[in-house]
N, C-alpha and C. Protein backbone atom coordinates (compact mmCIF):
# COMPACT_ATOMS: atom_id res chain seq x y z
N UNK A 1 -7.02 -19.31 -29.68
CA UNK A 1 -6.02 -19.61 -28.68
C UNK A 1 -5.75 -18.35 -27.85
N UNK A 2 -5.64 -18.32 -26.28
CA UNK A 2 -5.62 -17.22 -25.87
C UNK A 2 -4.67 -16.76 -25.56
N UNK A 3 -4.17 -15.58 -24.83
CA UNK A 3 -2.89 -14.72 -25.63
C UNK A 3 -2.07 -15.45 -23.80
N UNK A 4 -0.72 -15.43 -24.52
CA UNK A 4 0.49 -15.67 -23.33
C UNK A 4 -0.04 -14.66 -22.17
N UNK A 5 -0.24 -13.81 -22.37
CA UNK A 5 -0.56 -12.64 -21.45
C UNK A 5 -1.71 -12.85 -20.57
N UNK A 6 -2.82 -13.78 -21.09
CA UNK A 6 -4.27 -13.93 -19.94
C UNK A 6 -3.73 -15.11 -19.13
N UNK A 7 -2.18 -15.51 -18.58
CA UNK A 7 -2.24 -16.77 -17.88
C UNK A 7 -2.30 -15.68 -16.57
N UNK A 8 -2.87 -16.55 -15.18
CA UNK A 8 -3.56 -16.31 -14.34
C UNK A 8 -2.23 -15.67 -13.26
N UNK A 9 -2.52 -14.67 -12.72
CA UNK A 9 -1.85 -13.55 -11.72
C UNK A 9 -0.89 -12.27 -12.73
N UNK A 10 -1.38 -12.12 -13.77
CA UNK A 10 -0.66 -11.32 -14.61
C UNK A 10 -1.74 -9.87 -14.61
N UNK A 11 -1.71 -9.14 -14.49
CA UNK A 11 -2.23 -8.14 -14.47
C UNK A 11 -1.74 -6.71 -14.80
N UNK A 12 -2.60 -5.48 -15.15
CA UNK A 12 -1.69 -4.59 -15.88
C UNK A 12 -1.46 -3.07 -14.54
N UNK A 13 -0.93 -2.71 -15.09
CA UNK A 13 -0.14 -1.96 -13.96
C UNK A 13 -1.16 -0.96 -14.17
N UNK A 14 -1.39 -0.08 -12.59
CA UNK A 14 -2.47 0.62 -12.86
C UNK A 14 -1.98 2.20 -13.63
N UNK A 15 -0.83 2.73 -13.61
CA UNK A 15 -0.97 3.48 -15.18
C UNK A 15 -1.05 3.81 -16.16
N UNK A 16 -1.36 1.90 -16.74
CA UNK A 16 -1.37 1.90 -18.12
C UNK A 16 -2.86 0.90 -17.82
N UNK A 17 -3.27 1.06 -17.07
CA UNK A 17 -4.99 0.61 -16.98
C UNK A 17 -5.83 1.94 -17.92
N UNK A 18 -6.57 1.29 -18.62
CA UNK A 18 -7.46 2.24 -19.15
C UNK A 18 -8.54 2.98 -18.44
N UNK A 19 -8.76 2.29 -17.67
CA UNK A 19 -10.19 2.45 -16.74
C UNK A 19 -9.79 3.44 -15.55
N UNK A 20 -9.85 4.32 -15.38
CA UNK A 20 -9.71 5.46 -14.24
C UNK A 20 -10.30 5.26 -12.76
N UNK A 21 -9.40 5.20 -12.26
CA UNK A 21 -10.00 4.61 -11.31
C UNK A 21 -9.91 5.85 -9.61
N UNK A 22 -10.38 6.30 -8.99
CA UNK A 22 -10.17 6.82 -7.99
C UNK A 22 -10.11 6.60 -6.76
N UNK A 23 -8.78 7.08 -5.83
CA UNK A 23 -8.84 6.30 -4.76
C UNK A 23 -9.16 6.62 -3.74
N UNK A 24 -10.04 6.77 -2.80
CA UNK A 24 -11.14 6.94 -1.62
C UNK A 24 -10.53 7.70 -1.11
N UNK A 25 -9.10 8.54 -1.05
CA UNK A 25 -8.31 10.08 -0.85
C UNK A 25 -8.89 10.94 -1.54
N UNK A 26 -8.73 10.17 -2.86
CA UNK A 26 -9.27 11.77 -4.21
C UNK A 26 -10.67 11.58 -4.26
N UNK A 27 -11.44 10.45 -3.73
CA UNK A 27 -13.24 10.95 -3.26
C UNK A 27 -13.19 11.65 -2.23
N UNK A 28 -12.78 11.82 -1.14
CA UNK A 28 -13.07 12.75 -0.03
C UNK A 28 -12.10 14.28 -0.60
N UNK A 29 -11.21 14.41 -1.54
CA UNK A 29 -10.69 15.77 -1.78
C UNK A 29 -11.78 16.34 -2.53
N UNK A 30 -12.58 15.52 -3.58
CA UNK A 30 -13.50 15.65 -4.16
C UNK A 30 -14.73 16.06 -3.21
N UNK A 31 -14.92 15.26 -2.28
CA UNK A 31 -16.03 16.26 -1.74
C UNK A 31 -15.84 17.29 -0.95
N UNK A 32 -14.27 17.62 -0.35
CA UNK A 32 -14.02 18.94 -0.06
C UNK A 32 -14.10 19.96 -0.89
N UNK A 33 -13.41 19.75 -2.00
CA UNK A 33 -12.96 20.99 -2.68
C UNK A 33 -15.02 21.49 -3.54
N UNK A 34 -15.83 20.30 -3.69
CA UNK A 34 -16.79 20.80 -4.18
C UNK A 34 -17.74 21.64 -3.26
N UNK A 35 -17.72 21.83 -1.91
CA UNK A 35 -17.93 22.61 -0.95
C UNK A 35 -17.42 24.16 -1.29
N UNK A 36 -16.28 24.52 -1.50
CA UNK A 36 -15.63 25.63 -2.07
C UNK A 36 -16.25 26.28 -2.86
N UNK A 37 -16.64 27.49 -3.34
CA UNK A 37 -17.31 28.13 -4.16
C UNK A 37 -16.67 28.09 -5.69
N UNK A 38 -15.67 27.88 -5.71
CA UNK A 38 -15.09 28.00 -6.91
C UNK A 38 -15.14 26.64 -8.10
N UNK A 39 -15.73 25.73 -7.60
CA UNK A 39 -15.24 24.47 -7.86
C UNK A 39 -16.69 23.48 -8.34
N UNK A 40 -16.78 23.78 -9.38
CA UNK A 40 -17.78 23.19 -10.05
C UNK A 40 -17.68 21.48 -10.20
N UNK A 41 -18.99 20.68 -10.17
CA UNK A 41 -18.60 19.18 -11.16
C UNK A 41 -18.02 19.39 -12.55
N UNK A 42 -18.30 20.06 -12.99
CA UNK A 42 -17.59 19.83 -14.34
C UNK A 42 -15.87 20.12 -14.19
N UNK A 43 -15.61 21.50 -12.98
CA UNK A 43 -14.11 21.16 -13.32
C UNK A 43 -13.36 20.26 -11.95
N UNK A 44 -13.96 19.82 -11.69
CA UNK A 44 -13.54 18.79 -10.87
C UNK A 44 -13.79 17.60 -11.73
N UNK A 45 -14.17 17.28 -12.38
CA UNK A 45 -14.13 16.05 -13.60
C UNK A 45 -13.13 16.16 -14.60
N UNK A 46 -13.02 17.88 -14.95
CA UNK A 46 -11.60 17.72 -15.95
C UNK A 46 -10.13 17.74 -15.13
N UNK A 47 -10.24 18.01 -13.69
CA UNK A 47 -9.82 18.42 -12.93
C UNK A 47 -8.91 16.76 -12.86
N UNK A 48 -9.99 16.16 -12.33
CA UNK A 48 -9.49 14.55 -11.81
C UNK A 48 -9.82 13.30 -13.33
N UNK A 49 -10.15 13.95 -14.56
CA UNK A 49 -9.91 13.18 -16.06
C UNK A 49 -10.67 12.06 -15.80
N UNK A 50 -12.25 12.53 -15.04
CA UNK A 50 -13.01 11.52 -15.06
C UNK A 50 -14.46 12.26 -15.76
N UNK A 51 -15.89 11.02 -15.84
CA UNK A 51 -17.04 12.07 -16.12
C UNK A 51 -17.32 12.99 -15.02
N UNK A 52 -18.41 14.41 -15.79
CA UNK A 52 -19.34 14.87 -14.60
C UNK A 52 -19.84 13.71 -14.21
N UNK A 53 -20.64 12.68 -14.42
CA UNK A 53 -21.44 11.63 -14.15
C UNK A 53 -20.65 11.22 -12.88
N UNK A 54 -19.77 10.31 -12.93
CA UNK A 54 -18.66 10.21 -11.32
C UNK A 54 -18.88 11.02 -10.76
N UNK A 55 -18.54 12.73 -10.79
CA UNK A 55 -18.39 13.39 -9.61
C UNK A 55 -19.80 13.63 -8.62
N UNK A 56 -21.10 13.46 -9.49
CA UNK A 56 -22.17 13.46 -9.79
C UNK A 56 -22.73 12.02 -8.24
N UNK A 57 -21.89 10.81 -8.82
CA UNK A 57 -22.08 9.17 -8.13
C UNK A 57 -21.43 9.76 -6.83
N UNK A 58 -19.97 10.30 -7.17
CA UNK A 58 -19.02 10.46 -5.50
C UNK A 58 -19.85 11.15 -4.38
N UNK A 59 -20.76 12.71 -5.15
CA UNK A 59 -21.03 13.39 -4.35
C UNK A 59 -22.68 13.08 -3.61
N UNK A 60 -23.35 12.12 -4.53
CA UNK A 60 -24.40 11.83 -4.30
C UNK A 60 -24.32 10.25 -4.49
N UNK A 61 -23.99 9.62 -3.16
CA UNK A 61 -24.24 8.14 -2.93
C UNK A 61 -25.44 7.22 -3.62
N UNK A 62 -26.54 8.03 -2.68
CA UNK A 62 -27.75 7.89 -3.37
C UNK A 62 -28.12 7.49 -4.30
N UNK A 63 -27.81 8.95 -5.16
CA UNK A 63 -28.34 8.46 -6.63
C UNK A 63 -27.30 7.76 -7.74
N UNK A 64 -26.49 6.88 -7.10
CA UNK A 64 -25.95 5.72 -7.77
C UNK A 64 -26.20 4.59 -7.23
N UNK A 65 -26.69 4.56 -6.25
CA UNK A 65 -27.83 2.90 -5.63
C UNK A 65 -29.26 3.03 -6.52
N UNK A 66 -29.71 4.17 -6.94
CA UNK A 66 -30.54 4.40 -7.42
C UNK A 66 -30.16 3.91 -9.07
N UNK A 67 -29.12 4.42 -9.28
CA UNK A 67 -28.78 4.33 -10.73
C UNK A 67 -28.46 2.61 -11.23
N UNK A 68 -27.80 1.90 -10.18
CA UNK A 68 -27.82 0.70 -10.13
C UNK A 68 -29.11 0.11 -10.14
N UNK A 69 -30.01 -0.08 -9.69
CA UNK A 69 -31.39 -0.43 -9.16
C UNK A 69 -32.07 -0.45 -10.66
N UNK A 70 -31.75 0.79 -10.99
CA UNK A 70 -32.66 0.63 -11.91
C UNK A 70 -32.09 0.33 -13.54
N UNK A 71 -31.04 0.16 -13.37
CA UNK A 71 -30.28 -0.93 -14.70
C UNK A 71 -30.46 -1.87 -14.38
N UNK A 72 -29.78 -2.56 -12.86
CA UNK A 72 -30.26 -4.21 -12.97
C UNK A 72 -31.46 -4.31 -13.41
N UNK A 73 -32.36 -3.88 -13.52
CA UNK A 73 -34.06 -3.65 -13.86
C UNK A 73 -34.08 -3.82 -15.17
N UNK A 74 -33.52 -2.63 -15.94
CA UNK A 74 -33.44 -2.97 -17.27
C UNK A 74 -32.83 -4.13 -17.79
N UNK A 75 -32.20 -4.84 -16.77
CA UNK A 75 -31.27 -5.89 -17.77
C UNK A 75 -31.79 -7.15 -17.91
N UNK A 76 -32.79 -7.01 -16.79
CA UNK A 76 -33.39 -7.93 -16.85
C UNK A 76 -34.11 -9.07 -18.14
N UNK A 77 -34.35 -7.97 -19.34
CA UNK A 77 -34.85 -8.55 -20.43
C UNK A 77 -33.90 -8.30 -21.30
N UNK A 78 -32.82 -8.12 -20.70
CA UNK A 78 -31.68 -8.85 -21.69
C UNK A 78 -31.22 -7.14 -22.86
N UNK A 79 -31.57 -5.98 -22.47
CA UNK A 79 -31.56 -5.16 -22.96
C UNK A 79 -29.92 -4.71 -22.91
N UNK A 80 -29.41 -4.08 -23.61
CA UNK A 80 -27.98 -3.29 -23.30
C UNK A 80 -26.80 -4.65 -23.34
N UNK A 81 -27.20 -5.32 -23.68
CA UNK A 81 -26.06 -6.71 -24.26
C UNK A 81 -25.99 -7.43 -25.58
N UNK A 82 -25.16 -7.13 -26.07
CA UNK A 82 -24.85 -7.05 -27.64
C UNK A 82 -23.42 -8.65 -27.66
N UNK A 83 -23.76 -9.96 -27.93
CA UNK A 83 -22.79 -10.66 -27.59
C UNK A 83 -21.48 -10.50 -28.98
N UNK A 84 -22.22 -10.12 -29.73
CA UNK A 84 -20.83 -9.58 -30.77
C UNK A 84 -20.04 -8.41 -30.39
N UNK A 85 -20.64 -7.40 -29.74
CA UNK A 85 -19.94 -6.37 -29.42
C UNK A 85 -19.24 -6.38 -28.33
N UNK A 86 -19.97 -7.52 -27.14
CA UNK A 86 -18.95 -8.00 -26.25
C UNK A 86 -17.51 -8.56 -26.56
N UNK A 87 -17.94 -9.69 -27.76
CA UNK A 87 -16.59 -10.13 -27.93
C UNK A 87 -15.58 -9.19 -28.84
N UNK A 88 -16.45 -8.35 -29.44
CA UNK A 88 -14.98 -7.42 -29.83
C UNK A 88 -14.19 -6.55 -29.17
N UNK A 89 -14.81 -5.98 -27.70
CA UNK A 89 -14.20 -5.25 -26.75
C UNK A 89 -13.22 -5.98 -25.65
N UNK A 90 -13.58 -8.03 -25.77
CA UNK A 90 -13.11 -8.56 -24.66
C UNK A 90 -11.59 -8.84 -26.04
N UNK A 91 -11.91 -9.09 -26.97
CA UNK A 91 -10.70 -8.99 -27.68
C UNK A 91 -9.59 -7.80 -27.87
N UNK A 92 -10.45 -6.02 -27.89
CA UNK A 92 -9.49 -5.35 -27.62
C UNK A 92 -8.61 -5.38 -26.36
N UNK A 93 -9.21 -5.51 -25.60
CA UNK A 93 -8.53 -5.82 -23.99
C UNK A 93 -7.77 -7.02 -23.76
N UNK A 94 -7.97 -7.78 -24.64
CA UNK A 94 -6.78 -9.08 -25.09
C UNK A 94 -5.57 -8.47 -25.40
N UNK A 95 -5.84 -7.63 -26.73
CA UNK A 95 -4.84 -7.32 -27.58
C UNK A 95 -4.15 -6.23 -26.47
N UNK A 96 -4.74 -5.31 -26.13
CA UNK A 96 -3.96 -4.05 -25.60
C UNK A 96 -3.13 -5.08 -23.91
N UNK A 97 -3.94 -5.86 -23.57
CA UNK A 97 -2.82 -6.29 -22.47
C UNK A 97 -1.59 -7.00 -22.82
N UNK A 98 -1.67 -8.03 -24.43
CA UNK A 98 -0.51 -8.86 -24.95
C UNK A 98 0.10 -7.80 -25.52
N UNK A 99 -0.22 -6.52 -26.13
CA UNK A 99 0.32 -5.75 -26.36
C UNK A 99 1.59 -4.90 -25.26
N UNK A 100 0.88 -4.59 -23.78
CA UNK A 100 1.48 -4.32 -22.67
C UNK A 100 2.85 -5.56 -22.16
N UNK A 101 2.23 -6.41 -22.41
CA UNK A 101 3.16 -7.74 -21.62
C UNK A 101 4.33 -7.78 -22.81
N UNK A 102 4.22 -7.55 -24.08
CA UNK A 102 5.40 -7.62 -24.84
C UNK A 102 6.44 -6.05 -24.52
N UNK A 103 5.67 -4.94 -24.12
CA UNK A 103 6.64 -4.24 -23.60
C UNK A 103 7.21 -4.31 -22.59
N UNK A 104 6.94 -5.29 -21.47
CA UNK A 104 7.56 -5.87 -20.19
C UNK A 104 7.00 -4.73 -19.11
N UNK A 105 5.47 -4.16 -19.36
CA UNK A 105 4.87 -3.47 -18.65
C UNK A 105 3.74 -4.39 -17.96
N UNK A 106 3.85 -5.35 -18.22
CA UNK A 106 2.72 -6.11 -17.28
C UNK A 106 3.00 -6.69 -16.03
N UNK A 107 2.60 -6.31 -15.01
CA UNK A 107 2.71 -7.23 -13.72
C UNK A 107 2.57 -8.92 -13.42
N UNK A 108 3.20 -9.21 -12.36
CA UNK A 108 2.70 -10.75 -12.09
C UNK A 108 2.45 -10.83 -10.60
N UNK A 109 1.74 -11.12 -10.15
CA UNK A 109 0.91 -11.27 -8.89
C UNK A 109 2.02 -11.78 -7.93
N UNK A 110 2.23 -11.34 -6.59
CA UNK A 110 2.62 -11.99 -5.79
C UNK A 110 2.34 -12.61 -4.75
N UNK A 111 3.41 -14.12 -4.72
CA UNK A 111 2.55 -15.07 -4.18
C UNK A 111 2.69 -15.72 -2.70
């Protein structure tokens, strides 16, 4: 039975989102400040509490069309999908949002 919390326009507020997300301000500060001599990918990743890998995608477009391209490729034969391990991660993300909505931290869409 699925949780009170997955009924439809409920969503979680983005500072208690797990997933880091950056917003097309802090990609272009990101590619300023990595111009600067001082300012490495790595501390611009601990910098903004994301991977080197991101700063890596932000600063080089490219080679994340590239990086895409060639996973859809791999997935093709069904590689990198585990349906048990799916459902235990779509269940943590159950729990941690009914978890959120009982602290009265969950949003509701407006309509």
């Amino acid at each position: 039975m699925p949780y009170k919390s997955d009924r439809p326009g409920a969503y979680i507020r983005p500072e208690h989102n797990r997933t880091r997300k950056l917003s097309d301000a802090e990609k272009d500060q990101i590619r300023d400040l990595y111009t600067l001599p001082d300012w490495s990918q790595r501390r611009l990743a601990a910098e903004y509490g994301v991977s080197r890998r991101l700063i890596t995608f932000i600063l080089d477009p490219e080679k994340l069309e590239r990086h895409n391209a060639a996973a859809a490729e791999r997935r093709k034969d069904g590689r990198y999908y585990d349906p048990d391990k799916h459902a235990e991660y779509i269940r943590k993300h159950r729990h941690h949002k009914h978890q959120l909505d009982q602290d009265g931290l969950l949003l509701e869409e407006e309509s």
